[in-house]
ModelCIF file with pLDDT and N, C-alpha, C, O atoms, coordinates in Angstrom:
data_MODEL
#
_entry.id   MODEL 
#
_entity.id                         1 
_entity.type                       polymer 
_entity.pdbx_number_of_molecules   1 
#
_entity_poly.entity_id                      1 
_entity_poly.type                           'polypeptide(L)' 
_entity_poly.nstd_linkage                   no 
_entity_poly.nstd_monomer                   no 
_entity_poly.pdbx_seq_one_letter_code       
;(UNK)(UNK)(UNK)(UNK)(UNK)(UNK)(UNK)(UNK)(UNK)(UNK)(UNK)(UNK)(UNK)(UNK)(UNK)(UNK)
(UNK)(UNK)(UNK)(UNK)(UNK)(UNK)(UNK)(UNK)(UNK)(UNK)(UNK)(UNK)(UNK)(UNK)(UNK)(UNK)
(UNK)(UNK)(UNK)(UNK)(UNK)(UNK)(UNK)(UNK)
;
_entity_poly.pdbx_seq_one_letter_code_can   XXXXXXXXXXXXXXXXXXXXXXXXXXXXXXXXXXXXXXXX 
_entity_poly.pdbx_strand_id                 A 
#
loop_
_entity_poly_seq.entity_id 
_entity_poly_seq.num 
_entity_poly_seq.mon_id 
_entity_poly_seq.hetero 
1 1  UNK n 
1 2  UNK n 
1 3  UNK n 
1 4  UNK n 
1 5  UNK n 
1 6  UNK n 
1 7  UNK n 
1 8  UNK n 
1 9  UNK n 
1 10 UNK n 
1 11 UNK n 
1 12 UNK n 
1 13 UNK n 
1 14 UNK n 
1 15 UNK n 
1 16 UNK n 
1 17 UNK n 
1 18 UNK n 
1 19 UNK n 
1 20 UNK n 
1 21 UNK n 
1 22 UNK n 
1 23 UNK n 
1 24 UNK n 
1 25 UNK n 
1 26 UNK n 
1 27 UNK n 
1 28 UNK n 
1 29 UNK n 
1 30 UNK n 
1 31 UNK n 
1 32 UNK n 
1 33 UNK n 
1 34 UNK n 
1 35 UNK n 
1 36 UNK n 
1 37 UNK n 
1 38 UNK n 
1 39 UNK n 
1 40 UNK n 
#
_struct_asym.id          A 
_struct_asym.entity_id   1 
#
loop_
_ma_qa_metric.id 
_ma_qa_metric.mode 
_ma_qa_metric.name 
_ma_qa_metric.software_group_id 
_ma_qa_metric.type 
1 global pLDDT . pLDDT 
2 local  pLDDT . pLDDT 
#
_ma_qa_metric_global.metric_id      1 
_ma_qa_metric_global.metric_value   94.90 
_ma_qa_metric_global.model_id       1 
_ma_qa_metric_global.ordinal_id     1 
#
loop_
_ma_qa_metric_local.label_asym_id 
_ma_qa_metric_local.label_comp_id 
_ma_qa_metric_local.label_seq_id 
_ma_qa_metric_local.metric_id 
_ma_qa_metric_local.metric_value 
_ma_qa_metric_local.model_id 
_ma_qa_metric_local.ordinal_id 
A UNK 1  2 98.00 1 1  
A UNK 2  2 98.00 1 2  
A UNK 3  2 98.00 1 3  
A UNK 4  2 98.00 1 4  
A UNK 5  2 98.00 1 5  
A UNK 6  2 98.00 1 6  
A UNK 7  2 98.00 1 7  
A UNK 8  2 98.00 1 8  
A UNK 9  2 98.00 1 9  
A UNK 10 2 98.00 1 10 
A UNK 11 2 98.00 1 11 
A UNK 12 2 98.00 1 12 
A UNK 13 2 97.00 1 13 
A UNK 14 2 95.00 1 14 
A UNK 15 2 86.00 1 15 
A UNK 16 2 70.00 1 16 
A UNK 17 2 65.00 1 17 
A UNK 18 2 81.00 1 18 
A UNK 19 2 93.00 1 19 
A UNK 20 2 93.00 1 20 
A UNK 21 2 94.00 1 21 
A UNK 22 2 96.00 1 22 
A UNK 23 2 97.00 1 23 
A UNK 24 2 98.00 1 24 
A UNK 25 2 98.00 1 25 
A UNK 26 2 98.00 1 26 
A UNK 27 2 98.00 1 27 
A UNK 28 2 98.00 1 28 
A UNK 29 2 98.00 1 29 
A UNK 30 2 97.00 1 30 
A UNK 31 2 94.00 1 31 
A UNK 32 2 95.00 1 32 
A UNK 33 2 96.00 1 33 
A UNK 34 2 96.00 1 34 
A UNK 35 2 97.00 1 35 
A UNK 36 2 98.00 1 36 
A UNK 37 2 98.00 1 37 
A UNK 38 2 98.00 1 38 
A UNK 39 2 98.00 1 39 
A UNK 40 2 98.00 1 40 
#
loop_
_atom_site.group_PDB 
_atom_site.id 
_atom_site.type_symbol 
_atom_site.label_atom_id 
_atom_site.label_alt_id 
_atom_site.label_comp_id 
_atom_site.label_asym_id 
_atom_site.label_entity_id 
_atom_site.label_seq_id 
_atom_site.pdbx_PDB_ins_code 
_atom_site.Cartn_x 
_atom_site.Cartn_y 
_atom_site.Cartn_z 
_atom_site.occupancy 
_atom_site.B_iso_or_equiv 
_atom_site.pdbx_formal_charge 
_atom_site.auth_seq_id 
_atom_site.auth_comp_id 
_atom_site.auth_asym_id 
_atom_site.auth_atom_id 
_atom_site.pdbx_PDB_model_num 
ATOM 1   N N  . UNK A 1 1  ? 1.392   25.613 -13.828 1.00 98.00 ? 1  UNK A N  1 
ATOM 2   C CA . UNK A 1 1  ? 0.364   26.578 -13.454 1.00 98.00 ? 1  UNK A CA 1 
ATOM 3   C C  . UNK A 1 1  ? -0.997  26.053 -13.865 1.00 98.00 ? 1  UNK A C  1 
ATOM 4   O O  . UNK A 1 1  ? -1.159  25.486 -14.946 1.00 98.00 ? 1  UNK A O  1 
ATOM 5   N N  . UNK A 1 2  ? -2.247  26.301 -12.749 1.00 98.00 ? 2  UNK A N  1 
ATOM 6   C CA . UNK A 1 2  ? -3.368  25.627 -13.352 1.00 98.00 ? 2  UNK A CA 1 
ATOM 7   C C  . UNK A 1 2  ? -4.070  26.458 -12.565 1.00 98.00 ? 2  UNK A C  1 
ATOM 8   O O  . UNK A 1 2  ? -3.739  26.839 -11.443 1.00 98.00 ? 2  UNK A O  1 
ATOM 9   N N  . UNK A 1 3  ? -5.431  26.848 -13.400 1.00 98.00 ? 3  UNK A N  1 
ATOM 10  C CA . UNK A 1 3  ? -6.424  27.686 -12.270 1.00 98.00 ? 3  UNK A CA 1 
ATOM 11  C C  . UNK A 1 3  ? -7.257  26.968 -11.639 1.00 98.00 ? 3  UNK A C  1 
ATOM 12  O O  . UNK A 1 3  ? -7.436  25.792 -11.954 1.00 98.00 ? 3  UNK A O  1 
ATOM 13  N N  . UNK A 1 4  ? -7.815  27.473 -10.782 1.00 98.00 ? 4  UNK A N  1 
ATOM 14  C CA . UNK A 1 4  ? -8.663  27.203 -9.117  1.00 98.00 ? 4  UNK A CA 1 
ATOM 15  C C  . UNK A 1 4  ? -9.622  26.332 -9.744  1.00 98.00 ? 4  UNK A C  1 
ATOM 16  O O  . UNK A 1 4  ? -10.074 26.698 -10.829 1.00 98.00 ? 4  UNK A O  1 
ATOM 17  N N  . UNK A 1 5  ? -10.075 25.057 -9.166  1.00 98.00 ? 5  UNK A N  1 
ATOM 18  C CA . UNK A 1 5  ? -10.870 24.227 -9.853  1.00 98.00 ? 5  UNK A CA 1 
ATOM 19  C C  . UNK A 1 5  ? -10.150 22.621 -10.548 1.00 98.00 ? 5  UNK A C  1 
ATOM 20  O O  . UNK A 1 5  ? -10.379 21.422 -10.392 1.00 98.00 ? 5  UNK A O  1 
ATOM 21  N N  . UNK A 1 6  ? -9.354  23.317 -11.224 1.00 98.00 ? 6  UNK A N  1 
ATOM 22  C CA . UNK A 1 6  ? -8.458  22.759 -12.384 1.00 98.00 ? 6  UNK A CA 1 
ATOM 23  C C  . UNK A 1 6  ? -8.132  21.298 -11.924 1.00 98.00 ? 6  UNK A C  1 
ATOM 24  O O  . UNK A 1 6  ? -8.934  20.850 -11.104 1.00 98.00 ? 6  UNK A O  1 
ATOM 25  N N  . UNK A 1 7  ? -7.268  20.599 -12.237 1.00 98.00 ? 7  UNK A N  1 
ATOM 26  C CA . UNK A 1 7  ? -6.845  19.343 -12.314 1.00 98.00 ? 7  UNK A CA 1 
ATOM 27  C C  . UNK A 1 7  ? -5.365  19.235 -12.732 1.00 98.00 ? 7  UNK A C  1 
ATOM 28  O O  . UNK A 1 7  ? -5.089  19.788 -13.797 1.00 98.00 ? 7  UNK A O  1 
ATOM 29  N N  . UNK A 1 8  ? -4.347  18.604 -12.058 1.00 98.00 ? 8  UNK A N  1 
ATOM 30  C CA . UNK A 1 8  ? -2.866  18.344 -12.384 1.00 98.00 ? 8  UNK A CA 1 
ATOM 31  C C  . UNK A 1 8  ? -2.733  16.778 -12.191 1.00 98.00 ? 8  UNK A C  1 
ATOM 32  O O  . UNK A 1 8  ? -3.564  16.049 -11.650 1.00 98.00 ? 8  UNK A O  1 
ATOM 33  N N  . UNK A 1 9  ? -1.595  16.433 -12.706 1.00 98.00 ? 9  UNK A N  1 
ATOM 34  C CA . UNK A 1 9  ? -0.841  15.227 -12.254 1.00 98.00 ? 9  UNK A CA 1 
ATOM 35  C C  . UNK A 1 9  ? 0.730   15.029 -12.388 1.00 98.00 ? 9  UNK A C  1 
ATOM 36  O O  . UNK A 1 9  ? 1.344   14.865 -13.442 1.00 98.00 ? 9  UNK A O  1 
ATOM 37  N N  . UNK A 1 10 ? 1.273   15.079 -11.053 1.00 98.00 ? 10 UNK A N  1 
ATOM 38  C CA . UNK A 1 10 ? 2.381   14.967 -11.059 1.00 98.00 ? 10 UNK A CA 1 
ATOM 39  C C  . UNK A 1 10 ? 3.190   13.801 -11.125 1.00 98.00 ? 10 UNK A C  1 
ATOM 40  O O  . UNK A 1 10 ? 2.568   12.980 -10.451 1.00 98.00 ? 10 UNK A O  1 
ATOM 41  N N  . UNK A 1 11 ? 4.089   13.331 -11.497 1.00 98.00 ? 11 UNK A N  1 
ATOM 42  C CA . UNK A 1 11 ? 5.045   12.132 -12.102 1.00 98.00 ? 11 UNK A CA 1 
ATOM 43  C C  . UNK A 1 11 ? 6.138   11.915 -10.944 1.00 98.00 ? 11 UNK A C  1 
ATOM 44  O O  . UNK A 1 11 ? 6.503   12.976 -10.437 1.00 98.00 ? 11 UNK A O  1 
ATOM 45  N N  . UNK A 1 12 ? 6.773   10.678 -10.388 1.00 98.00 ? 12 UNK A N  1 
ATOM 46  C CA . UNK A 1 12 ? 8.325   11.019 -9.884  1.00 98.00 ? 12 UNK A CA 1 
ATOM 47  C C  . UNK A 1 12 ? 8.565   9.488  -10.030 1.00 98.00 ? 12 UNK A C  1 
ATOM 48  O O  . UNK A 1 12 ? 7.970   8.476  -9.661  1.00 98.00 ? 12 UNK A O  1 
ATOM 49  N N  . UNK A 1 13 ? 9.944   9.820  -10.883 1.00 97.00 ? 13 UNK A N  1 
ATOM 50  C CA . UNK A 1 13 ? 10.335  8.635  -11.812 1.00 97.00 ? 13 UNK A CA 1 
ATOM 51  C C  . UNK A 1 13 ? 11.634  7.687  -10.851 1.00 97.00 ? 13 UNK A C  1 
ATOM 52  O O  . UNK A 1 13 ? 12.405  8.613  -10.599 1.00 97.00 ? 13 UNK A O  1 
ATOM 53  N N  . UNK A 1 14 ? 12.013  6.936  -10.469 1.00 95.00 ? 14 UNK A N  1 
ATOM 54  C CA . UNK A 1 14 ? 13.081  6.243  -9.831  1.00 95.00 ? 14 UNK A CA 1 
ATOM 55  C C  . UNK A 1 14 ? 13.950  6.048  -10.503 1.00 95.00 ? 14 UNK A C  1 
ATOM 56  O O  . UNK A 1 14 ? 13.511  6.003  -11.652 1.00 95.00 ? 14 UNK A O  1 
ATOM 57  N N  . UNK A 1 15 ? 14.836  5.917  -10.491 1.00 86.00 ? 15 UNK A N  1 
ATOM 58  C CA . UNK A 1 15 ? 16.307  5.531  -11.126 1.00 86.00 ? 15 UNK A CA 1 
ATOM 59  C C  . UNK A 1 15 ? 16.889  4.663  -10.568 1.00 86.00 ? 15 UNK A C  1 
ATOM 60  O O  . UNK A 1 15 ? 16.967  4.677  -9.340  1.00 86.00 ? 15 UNK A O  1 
ATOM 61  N N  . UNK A 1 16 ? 17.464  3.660  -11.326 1.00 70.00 ? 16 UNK A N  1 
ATOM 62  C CA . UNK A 1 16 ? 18.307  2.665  -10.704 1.00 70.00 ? 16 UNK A CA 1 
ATOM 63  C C  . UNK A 1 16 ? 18.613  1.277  -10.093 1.00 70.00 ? 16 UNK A C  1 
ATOM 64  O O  . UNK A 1 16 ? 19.367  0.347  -10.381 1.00 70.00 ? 16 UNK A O  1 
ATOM 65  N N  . UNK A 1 17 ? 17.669  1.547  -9.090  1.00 65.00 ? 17 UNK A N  1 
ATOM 66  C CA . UNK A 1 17 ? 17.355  0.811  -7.964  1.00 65.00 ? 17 UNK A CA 1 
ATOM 67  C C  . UNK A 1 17 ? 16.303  -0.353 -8.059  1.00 65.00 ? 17 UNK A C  1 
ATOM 68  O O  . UNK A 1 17 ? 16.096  -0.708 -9.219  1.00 65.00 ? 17 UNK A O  1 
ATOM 69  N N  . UNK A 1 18 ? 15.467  -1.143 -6.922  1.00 81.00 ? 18 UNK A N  1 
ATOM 70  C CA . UNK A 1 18 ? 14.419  -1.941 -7.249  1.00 81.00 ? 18 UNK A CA 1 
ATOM 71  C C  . UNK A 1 18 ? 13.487  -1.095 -6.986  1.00 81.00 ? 18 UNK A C  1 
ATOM 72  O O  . UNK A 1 18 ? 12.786  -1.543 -6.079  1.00 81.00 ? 18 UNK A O  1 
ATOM 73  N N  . UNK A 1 19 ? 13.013  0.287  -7.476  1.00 93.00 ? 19 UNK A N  1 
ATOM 74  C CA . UNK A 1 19 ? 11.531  0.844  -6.923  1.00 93.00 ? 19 UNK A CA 1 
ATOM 75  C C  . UNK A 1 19 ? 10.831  0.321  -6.051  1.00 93.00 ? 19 UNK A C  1 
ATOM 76  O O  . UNK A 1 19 ? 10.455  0.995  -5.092  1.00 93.00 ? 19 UNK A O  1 
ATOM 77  N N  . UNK A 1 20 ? 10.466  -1.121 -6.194  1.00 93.00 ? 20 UNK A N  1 
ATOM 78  C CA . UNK A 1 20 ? 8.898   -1.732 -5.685  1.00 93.00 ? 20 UNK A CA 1 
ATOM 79  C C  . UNK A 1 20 ? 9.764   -2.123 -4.326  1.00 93.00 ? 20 UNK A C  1 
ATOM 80  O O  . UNK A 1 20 ? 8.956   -2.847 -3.745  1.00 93.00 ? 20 UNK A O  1 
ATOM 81  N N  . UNK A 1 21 ? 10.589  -2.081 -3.738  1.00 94.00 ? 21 UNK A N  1 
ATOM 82  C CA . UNK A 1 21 ? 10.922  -2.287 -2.166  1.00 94.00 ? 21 UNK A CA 1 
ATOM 83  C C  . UNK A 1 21 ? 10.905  -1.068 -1.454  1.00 94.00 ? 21 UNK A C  1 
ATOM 84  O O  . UNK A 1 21 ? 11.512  -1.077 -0.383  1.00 94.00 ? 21 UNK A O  1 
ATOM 85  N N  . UNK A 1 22 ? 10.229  0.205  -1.876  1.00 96.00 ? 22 UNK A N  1 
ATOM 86  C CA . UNK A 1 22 ? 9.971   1.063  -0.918  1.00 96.00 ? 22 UNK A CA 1 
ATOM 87  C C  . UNK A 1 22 ? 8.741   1.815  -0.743  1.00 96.00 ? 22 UNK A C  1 
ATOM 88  O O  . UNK A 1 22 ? 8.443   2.319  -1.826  1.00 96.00 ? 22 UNK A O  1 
ATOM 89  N N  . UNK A 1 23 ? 7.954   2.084  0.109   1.00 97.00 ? 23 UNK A N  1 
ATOM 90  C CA . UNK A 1 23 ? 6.880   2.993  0.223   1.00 97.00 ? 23 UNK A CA 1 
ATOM 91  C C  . UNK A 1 23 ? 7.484   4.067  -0.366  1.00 97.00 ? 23 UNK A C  1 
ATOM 92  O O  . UNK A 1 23 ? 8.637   4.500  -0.382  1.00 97.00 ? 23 UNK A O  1 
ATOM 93  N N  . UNK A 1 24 ? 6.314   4.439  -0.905  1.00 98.00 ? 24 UNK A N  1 
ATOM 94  C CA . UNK A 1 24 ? 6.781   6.142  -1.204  1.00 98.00 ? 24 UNK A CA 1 
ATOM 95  C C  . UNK A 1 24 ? 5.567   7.270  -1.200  1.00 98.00 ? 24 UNK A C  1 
ATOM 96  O O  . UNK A 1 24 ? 4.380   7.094  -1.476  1.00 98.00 ? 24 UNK A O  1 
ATOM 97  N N  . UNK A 1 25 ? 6.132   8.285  -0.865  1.00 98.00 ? 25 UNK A N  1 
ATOM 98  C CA . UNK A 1 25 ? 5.354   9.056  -0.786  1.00 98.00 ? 25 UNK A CA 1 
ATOM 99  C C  . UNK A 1 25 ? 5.480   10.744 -1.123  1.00 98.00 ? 25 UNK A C  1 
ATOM 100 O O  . UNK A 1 25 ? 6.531   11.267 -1.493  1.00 98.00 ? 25 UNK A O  1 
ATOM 101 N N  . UNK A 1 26 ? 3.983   11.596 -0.886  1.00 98.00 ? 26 UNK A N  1 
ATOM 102 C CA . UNK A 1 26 ? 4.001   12.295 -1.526  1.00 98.00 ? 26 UNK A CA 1 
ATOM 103 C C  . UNK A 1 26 ? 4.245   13.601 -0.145  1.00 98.00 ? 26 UNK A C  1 
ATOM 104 O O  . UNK A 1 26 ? 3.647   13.547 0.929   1.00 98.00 ? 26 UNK A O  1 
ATOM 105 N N  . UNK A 1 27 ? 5.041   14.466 -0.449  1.00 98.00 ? 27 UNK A N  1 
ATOM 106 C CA . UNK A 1 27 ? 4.949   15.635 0.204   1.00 98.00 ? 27 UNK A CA 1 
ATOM 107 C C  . UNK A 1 27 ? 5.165   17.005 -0.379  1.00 98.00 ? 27 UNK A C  1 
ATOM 108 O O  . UNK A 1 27 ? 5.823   17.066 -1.418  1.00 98.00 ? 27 UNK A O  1 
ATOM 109 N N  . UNK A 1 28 ? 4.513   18.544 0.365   1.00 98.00 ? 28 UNK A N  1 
ATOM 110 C CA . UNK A 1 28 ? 4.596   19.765 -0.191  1.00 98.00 ? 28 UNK A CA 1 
ATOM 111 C C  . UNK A 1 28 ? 4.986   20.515 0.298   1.00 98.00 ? 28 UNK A C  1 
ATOM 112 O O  . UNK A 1 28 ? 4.863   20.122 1.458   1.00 98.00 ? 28 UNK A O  1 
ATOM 113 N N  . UNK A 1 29 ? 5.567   21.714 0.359   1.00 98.00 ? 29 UNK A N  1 
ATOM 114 C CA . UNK A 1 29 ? 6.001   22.506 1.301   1.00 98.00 ? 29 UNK A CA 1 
ATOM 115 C C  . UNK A 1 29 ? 5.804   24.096 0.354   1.00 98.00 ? 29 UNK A C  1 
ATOM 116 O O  . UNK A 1 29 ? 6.321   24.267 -0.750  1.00 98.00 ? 29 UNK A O  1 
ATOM 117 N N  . UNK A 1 30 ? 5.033   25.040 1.009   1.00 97.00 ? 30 UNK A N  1 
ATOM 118 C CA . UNK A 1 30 ? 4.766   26.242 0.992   1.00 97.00 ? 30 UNK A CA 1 
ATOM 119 C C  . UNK A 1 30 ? 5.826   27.036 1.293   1.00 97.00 ? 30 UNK A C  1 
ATOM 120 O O  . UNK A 1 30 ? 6.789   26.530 1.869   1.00 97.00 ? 30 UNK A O  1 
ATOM 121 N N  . UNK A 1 31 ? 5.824   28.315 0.976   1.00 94.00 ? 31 UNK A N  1 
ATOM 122 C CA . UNK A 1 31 ? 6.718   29.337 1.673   1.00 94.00 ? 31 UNK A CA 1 
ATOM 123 C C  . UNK A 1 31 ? 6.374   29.553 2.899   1.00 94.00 ? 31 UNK A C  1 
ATOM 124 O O  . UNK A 1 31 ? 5.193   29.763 3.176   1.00 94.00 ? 31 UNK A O  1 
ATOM 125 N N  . UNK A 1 32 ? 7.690   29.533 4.173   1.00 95.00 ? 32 UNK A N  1 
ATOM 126 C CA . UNK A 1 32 ? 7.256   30.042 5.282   1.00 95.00 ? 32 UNK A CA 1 
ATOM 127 C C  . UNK A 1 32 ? 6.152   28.992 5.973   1.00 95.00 ? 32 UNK A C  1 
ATOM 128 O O  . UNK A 1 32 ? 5.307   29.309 6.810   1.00 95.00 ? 32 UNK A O  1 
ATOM 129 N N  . UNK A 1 33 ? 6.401   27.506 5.344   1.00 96.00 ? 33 UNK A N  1 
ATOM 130 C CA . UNK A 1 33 ? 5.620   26.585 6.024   1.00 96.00 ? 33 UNK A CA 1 
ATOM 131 C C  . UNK A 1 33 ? 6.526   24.953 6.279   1.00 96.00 ? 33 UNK A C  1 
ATOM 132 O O  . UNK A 1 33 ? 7.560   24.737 5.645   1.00 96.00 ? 33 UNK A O  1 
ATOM 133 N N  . UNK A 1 34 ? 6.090   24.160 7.042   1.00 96.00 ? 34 UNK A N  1 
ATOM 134 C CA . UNK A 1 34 ? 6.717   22.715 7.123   1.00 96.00 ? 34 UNK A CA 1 
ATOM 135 C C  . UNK A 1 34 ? 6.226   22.006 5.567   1.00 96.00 ? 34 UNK A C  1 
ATOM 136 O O  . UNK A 1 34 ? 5.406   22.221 4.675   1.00 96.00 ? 34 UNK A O  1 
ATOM 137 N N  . UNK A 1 35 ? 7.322   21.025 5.914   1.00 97.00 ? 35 UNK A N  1 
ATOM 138 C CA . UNK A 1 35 ? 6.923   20.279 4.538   1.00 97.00 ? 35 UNK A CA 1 
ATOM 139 C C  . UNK A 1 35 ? 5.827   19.292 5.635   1.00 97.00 ? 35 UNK A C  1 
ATOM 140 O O  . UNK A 1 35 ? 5.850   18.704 6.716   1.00 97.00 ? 35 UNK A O  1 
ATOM 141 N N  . UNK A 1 36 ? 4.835   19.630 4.392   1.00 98.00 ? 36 UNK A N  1 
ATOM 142 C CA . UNK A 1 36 ? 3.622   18.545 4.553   1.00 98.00 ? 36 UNK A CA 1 
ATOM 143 C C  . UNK A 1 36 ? 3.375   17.383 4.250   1.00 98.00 ? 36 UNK A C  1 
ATOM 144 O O  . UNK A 1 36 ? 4.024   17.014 3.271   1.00 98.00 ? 36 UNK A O  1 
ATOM 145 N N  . UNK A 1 37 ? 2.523   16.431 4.791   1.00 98.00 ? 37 UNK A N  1 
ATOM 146 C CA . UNK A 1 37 ? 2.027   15.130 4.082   1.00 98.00 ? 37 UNK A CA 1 
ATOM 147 C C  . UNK A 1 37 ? 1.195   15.444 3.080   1.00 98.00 ? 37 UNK A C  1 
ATOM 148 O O  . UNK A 1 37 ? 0.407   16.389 3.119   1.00 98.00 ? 37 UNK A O  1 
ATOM 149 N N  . UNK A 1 38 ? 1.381   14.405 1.829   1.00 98.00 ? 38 UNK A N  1 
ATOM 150 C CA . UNK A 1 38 ? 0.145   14.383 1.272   1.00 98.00 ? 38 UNK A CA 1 
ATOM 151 C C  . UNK A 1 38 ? -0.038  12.975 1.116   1.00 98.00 ? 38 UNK A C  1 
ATOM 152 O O  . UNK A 1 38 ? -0.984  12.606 1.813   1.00 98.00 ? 38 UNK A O  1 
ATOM 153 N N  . UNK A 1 39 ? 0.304   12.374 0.705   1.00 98.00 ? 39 UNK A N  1 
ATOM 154 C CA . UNK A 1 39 ? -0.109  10.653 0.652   1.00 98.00 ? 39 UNK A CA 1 
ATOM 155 C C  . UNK A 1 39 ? 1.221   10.108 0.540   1.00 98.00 ? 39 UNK A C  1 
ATOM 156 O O  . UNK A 1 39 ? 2.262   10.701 0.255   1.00 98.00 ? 39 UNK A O  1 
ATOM 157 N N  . UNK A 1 40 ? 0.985   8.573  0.875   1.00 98.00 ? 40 UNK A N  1 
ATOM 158 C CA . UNK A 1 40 ? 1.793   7.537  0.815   1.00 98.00 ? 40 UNK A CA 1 
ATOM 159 C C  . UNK A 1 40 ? 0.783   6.335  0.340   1.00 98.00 ? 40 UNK A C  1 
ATOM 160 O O  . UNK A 1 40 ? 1.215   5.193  0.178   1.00 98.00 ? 40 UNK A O  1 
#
C-alpha cells in the first residue's frame, strides 16, 4: 500500500534456470480489466 504521489519497487526473482536467456517483462491487471503492458 502506498499513497497517491508515492514511490514503490517491485522485485521478481527467477529460480533455477539461466535468467539472462529471456526477455522479461512487466505486466498488471485490474479488476474487471485485461492484463496490461507495462515494460519489457
Amino acid at each position: 500500500l502506498v499513497q497517491a504521489g508515492g514511490s514503490l519497487r517491485v522485485s521478481c526473482a527467477g529460480s533455477g534456470r539461466t535468467f539472462s536467456t529471456y526477455v522479461m517483462g512487466w505486466f498488471r491487471q485490474a479488476p474487471g480489466k485485461e492484463r496490461e503492458f507495462v515494460a519489457a
